[in-house]
N, C-alpha and C. Protein backbone atom coordinates (compact mmCIF):
# COMPACT_ATOMS: atom_id res chain seq x y z
N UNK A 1 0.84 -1.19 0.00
CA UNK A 1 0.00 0.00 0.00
C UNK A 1 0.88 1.24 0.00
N UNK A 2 0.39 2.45 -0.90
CA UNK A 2 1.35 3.55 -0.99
C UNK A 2 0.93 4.36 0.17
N UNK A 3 1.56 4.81 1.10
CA UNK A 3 1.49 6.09 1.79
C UNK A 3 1.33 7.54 1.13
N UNK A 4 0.34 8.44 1.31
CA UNK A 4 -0.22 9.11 1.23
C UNK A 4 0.16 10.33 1.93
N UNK A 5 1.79 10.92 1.55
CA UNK A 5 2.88 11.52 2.77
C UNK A 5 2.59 13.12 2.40
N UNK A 6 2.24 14.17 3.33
CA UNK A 6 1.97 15.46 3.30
C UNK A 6 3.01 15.90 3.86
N UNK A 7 4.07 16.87 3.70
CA UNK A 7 4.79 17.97 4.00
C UNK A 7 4.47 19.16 4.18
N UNK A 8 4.60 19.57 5.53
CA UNK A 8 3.70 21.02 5.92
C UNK A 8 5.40 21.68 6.45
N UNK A 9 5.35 22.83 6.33
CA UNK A 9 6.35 23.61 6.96
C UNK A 9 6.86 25.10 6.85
N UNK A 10 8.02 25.73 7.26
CA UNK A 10 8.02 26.75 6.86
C UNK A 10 8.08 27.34 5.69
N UNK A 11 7.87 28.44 5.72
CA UNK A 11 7.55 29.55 4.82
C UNK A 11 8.53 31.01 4.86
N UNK A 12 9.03 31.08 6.37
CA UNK A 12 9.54 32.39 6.66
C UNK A 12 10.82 32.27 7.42
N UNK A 13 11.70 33.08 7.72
CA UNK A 13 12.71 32.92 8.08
C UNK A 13 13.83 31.29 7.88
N UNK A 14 13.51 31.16 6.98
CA UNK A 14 14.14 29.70 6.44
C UNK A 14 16.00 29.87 6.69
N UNK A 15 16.80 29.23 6.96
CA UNK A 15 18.14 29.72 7.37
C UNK A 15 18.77 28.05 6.14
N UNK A 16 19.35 28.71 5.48
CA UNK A 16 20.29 27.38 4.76
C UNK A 16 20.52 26.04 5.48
N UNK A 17 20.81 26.11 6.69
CA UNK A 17 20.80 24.56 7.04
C UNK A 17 19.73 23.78 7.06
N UNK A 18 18.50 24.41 7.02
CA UNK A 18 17.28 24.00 6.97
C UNK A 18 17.05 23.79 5.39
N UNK A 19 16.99 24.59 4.35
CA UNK A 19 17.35 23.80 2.91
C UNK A 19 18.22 23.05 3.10
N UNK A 20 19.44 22.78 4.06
CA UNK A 20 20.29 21.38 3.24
C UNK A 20 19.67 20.40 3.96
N UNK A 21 19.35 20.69 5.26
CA UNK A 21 18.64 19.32 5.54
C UNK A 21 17.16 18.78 4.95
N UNK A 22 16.32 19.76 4.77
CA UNK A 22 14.99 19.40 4.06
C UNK A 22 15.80 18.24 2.48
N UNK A 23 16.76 19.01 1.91
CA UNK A 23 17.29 18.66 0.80
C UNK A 23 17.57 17.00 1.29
N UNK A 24 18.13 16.59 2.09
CA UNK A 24 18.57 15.73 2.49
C UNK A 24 17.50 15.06 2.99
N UNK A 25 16.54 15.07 3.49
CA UNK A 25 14.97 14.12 3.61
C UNK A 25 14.55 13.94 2.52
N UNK A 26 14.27 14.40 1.34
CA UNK A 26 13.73 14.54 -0.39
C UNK A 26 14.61 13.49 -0.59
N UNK A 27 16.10 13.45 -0.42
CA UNK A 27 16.84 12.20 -0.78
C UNK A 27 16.43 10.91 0.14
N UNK A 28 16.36 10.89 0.88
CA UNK A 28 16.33 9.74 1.69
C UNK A 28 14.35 8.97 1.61
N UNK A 29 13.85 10.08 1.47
CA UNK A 29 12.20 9.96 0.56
C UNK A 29 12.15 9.21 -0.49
N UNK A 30 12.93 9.78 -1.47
CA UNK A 30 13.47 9.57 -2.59
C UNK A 30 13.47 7.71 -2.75
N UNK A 31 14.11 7.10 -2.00
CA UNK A 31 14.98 5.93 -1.63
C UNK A 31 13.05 5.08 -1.71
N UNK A 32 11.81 5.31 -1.38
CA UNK A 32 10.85 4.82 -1.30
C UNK A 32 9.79 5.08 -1.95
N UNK A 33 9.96 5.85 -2.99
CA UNK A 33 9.70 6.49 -4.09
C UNK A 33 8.42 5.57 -5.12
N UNK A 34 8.65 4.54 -4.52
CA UNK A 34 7.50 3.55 -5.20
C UNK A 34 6.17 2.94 -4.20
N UNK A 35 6.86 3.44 -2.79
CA UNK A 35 6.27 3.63 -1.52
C UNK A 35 5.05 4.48 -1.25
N UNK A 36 5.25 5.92 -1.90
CA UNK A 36 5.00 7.24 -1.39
C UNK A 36 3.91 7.84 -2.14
N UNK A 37 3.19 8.97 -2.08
CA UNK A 37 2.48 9.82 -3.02
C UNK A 37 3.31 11.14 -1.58
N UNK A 38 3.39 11.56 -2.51
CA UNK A 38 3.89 13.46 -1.97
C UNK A 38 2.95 14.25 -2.32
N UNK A 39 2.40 15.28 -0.94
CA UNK A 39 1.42 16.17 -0.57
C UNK A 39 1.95 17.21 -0.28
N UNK A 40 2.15 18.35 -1.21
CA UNK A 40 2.01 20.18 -0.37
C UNK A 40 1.77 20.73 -0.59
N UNK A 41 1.24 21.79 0.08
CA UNK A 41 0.37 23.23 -0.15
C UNK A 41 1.43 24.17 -0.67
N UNK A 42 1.15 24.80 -2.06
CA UNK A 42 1.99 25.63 -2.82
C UNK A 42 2.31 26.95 -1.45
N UNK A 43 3.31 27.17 -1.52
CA UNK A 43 3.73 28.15 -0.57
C UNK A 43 5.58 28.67 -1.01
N UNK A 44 5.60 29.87 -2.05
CA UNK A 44 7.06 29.71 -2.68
C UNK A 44 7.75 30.02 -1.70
N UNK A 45 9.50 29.79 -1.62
CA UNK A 45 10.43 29.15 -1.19
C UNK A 45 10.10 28.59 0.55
N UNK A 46 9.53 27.94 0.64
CA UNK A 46 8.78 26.94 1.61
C UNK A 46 9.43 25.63 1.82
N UNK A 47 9.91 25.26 3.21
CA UNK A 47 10.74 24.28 3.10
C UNK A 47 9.83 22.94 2.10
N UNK A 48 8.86 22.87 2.06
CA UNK A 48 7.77 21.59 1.44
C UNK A 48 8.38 22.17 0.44
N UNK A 49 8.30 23.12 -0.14
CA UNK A 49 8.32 23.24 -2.02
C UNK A 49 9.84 22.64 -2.57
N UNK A 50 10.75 23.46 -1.27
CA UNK A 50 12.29 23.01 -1.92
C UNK A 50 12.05 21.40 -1.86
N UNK A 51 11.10 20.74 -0.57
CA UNK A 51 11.57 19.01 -0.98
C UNK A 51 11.08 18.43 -2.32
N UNK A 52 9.80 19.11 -2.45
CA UNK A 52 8.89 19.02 -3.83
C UNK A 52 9.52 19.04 -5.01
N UNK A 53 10.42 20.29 -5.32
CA UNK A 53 11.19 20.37 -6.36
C UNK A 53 12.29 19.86 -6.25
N UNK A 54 12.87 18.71 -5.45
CA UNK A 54 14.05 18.17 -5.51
C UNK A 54 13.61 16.74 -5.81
N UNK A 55 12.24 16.68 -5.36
CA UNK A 55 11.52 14.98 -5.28
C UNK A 55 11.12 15.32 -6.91
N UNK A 56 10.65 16.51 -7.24
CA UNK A 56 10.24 16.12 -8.58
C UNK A 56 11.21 16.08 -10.01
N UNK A 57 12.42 16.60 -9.82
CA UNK A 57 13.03 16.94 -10.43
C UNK A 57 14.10 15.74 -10.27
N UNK A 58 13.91 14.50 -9.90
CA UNK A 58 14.34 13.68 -10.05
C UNK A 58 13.22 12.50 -10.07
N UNK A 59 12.06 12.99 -11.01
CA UNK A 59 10.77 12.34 -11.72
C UNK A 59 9.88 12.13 -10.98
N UNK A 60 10.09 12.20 -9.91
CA UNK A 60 8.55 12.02 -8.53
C UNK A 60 7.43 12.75 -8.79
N UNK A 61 5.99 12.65 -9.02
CA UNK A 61 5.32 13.32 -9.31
C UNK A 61 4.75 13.83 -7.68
N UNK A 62 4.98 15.33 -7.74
CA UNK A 62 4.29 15.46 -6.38
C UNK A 62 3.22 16.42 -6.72
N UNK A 63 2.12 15.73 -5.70
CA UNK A 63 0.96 16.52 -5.81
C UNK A 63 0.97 17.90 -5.10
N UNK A 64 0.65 19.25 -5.64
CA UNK A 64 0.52 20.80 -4.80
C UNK A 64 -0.46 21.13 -5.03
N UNK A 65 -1.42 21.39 -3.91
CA UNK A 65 -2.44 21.86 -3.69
C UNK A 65 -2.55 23.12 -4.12
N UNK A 66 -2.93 24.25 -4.57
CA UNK A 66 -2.95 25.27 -5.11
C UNK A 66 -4.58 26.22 -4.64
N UNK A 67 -4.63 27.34 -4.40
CA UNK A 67 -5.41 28.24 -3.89
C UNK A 67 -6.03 28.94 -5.62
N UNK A 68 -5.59 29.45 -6.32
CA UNK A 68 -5.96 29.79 -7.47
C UNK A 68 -4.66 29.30 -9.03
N UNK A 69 -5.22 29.76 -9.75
CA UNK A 69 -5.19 29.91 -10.93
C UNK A 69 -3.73 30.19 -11.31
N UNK A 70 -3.00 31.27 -10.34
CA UNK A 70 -1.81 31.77 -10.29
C UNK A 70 -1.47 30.37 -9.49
N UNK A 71 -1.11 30.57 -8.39
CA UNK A 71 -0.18 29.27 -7.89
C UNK A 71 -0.71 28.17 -8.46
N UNK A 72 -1.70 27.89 -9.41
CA UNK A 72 -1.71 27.24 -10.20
C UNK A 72 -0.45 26.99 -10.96
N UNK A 73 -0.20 27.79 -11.65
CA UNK A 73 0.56 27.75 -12.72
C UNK A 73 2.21 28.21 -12.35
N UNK A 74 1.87 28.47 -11.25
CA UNK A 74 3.25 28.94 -10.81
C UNK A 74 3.84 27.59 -10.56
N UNK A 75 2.95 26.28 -9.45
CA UNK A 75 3.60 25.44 -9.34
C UNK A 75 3.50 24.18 -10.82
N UNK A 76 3.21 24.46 -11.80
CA UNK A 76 3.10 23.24 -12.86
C UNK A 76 4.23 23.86 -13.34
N UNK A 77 4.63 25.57 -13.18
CA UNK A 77 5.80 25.72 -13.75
C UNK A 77 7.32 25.13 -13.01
N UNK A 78 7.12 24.50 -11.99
CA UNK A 78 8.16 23.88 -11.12
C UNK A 78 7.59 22.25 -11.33
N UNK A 79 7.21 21.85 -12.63
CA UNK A 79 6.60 20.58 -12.39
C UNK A 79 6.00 19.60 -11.22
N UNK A 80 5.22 20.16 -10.96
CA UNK A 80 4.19 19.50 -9.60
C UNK A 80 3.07 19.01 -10.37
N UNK A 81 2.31 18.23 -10.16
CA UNK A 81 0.83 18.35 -10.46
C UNK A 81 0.15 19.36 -9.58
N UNK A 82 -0.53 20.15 -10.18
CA UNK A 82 -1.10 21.12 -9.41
C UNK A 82 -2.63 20.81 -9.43
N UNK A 83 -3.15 21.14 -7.79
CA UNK A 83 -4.52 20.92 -8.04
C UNK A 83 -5.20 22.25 -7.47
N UNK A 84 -5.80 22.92 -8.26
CA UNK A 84 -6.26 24.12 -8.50
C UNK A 84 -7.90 23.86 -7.44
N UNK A 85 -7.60 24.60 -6.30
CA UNK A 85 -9.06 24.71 -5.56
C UNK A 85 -10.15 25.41 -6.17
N UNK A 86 -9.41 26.32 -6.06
CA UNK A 86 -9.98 27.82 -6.52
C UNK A 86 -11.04 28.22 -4.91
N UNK A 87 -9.99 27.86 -4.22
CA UNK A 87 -10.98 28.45 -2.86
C UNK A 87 -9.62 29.19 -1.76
N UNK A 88 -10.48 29.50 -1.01
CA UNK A 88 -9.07 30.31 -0.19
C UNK A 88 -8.41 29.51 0.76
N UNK A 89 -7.46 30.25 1.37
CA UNK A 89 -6.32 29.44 2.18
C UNK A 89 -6.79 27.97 2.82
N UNK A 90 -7.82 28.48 3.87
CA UNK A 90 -8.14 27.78 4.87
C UNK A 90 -8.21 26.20 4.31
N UNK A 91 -9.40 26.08 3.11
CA UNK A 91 -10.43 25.44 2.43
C UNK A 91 -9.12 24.35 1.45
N UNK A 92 -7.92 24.95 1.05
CA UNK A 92 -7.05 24.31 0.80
C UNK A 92 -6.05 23.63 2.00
N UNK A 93 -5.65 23.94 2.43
CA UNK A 93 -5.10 23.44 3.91
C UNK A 93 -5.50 22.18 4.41
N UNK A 94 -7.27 22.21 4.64
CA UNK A 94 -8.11 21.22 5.00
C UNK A 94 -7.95 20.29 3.75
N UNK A 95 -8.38 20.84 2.60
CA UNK A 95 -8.51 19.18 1.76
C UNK A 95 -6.59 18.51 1.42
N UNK A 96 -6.09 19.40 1.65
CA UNK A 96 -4.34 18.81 1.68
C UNK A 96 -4.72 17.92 3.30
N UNK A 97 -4.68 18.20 3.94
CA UNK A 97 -4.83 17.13 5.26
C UNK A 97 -5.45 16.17 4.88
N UNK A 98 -7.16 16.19 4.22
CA UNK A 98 -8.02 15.15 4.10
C UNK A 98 -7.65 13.88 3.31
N UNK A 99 -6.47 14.60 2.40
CA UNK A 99 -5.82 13.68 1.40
C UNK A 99 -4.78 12.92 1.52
N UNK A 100 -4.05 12.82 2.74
CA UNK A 100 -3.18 12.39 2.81
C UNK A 100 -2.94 10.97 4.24
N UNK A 101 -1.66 10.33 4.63
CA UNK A 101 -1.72 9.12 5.50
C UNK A 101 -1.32 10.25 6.74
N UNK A 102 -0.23 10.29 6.14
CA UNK A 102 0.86 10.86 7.32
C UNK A 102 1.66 12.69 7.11
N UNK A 103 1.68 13.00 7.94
CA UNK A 103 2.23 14.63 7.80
C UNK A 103 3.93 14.65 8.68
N UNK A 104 4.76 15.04 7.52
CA UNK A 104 6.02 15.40 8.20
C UNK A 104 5.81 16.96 8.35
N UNK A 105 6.53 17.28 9.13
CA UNK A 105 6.61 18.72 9.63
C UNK A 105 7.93 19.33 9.19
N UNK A 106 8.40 20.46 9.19
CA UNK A 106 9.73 20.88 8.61
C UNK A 106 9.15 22.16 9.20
N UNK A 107 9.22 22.44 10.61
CA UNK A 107 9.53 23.98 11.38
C UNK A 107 8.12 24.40 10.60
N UNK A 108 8.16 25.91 10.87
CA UNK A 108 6.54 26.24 10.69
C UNK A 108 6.23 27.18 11.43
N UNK A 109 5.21 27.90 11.04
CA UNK A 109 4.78 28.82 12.12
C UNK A 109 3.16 28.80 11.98
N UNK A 110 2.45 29.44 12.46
CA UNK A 110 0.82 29.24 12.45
C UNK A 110 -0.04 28.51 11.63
N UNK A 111 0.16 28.79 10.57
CA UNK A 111 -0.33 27.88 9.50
C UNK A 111 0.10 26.33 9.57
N UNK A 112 1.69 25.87 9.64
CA UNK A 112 1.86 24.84 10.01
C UNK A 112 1.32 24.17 11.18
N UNK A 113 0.68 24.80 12.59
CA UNK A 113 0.64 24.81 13.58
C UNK A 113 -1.04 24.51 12.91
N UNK A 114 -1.72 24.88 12.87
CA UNK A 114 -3.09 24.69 12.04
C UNK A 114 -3.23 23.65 11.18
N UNK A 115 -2.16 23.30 10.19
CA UNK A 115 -2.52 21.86 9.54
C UNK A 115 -1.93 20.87 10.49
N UNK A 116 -1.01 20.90 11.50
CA UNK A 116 -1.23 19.62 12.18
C UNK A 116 -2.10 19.89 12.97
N UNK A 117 -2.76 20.75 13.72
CA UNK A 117 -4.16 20.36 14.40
C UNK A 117 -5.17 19.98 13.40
N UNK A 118 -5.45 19.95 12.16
CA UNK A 118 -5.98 19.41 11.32
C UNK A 118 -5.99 17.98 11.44
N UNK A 119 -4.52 17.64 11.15
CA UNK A 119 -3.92 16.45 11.02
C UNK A 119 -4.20 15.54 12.29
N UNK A 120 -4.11 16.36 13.64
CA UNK A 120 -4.82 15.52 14.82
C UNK A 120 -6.10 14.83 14.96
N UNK A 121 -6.89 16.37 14.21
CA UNK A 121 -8.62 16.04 14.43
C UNK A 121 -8.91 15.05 13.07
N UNK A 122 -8.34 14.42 12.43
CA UNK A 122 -8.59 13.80 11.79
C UNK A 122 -7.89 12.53 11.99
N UNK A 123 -7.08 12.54 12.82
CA UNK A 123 -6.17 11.13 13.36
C UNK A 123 -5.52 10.48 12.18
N UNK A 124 -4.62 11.98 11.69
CA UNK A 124 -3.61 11.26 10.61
C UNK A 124 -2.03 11.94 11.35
N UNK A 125 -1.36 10.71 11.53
CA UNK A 125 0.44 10.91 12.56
C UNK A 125 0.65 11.95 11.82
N UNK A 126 0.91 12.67 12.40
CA UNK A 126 2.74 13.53 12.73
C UNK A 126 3.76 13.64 13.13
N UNK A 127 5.06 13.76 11.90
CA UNK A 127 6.19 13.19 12.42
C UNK A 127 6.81 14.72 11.97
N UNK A 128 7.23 14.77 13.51
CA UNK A 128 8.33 16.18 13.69
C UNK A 128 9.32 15.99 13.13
N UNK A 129 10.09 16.69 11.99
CA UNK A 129 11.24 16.40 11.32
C UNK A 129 12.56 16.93 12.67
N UNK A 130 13.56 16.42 13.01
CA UNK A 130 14.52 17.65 14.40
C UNK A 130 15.58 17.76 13.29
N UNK A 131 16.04 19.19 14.08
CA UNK A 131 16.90 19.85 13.78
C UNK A 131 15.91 21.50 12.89
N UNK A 132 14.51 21.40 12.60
CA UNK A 132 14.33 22.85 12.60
C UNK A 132 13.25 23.18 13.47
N UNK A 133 13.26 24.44 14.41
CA UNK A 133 12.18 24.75 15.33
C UNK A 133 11.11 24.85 14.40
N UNK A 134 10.31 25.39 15.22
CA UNK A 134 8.76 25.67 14.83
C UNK A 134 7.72 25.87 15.77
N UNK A 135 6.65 26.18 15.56
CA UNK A 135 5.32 26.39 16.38
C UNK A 135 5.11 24.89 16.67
N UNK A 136 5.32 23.45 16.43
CA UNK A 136 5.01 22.46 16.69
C UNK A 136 5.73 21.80 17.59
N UNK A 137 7.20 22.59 17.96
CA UNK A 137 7.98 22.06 18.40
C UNK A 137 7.88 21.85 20.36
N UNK A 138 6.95 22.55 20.83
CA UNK A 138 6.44 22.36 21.94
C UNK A 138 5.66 20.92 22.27
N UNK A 139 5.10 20.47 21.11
CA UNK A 139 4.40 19.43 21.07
C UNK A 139 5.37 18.09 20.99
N UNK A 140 6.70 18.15 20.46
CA UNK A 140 7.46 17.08 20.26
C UNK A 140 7.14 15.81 21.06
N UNK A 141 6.34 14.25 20.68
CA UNK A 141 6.72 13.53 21.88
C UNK A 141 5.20 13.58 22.87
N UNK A 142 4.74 14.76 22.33
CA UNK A 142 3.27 14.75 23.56
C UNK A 142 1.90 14.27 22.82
N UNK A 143 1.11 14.27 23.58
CA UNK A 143 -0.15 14.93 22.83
C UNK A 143 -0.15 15.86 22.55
N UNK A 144 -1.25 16.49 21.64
CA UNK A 144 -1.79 17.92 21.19
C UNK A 144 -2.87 18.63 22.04
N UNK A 145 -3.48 17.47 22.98
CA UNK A 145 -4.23 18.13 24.00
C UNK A 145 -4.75 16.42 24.64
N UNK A 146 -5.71 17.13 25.57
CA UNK A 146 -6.35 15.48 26.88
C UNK A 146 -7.05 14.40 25.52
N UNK A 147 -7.49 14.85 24.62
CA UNK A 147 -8.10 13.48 23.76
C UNK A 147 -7.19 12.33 23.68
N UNK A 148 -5.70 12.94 23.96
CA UNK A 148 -4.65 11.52 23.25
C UNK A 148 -4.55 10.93 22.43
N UNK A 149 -4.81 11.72 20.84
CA UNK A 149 -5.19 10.82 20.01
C UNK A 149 -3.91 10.35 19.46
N UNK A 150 -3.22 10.99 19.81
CA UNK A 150 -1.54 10.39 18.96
C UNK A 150 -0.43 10.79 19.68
N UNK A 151 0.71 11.10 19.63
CA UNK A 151 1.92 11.52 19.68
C UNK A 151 2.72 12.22 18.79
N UNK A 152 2.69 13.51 18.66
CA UNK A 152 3.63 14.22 17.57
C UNK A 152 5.22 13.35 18.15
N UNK A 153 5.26 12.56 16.98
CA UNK A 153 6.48 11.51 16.77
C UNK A 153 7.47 12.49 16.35
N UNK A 154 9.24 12.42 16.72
CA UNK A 154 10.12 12.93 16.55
C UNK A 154 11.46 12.03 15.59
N UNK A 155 11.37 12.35 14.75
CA UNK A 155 12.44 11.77 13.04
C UNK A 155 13.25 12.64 12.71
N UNK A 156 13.97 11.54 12.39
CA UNK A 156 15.88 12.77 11.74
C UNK A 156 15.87 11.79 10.41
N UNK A 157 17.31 12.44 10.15
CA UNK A 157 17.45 11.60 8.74
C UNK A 157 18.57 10.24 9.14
N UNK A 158 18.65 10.40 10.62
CA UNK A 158 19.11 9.04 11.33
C UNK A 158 18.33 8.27 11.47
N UNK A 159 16.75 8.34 11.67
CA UNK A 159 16.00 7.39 12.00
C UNK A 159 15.37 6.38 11.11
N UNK A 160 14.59 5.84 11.19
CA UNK A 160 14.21 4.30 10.61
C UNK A 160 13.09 5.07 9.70
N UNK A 161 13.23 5.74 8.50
CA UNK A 161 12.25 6.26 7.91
C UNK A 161 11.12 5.55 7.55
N UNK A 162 11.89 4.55 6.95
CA UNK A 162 10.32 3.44 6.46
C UNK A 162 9.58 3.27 7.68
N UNK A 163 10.17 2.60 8.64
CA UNK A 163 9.61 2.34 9.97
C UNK A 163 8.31 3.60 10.18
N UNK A 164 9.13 4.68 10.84
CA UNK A 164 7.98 5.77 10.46
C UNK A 164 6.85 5.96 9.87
N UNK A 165 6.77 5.93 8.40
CA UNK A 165 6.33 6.42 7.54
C UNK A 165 5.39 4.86 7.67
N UNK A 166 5.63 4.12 8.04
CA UNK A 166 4.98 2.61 7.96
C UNK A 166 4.74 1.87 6.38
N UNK A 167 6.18 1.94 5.72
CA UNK A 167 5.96 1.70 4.42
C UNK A 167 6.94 0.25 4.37
């Protein structure tokens, strides 16, 4: 069975070690590639997009959710499949969660912090990527609140990815 893998993350203050390591998960992704379907919300230079365009640009078709017409075309111009809502932020966010198994995280700030509470209330894992902060990073290891529905799980590019990812 293919996993159904969403990448949510930052957007802002991105610092280069965070592209080389995102760069370096896209490779090690890469490695299960017959495993996987890839999920992210168009968001330009966004740690998800750099893994997107490194997963696709070595033939991975990854799916990007898209808000209009423009990031439409902005992301088919970075070869993604783009899927054109044509609705606003929120309304995309939600059907990127609804679509997917599992959500890696890559640092983040509110919005990221919003699709994994998505990702909770719908009881699909989250796996904290370490080594970049974020708004999620309080959660490392816990619940998200008293329901208990999961554990925001903590992954490097040391850890047992397949294991993880349950592929």
């Amino acid at each position: 069975m293919r996993v159904k893998l969403g990448i949510a993350g930052a957007a802002s203050n991105i610092k280069k070690r965070d592209i080389n390591l995102v760069k370096a998960l896209a490779d090690r992704l890469y490695r299960y590639k017959n495993d996987l379907e890839i999920y992210v919300c168009y968001d330009p230079e966004s740690l998800p997009m750099y893994i997107a365009q490194e997963l696709s640009s070595k033939g991975l078709n990854v799916k990007c959710f898209a808000c209009n017409e423009e990031e439409e075309s902005k992301a088919r111009e970075l070869g993604l499949e783009a899927i054109n809502l044509n609705r606003p932020r929120i309304y995309r966010e939600i059907e990127f969660i609804k679509s997917i198994d599992k959500l890696i995280v890559c640092g983040g700030g509110s919005g990221t912090l919003m699709e994994v509470t998505f990702a909770y209330q719908m009881n699909k894992p989250v796996l904290l990527l370490r080594g970049i902060k974020g708004s999620v990073e309080p959660f490392r290891g816990k619940f998200l609140d008293k329901r208990k529905r999961f554990k925001i799980k903590s992954i490097g590019l040391d850890s047992n990815i397949k294991k993880a990812l349950g592929i």
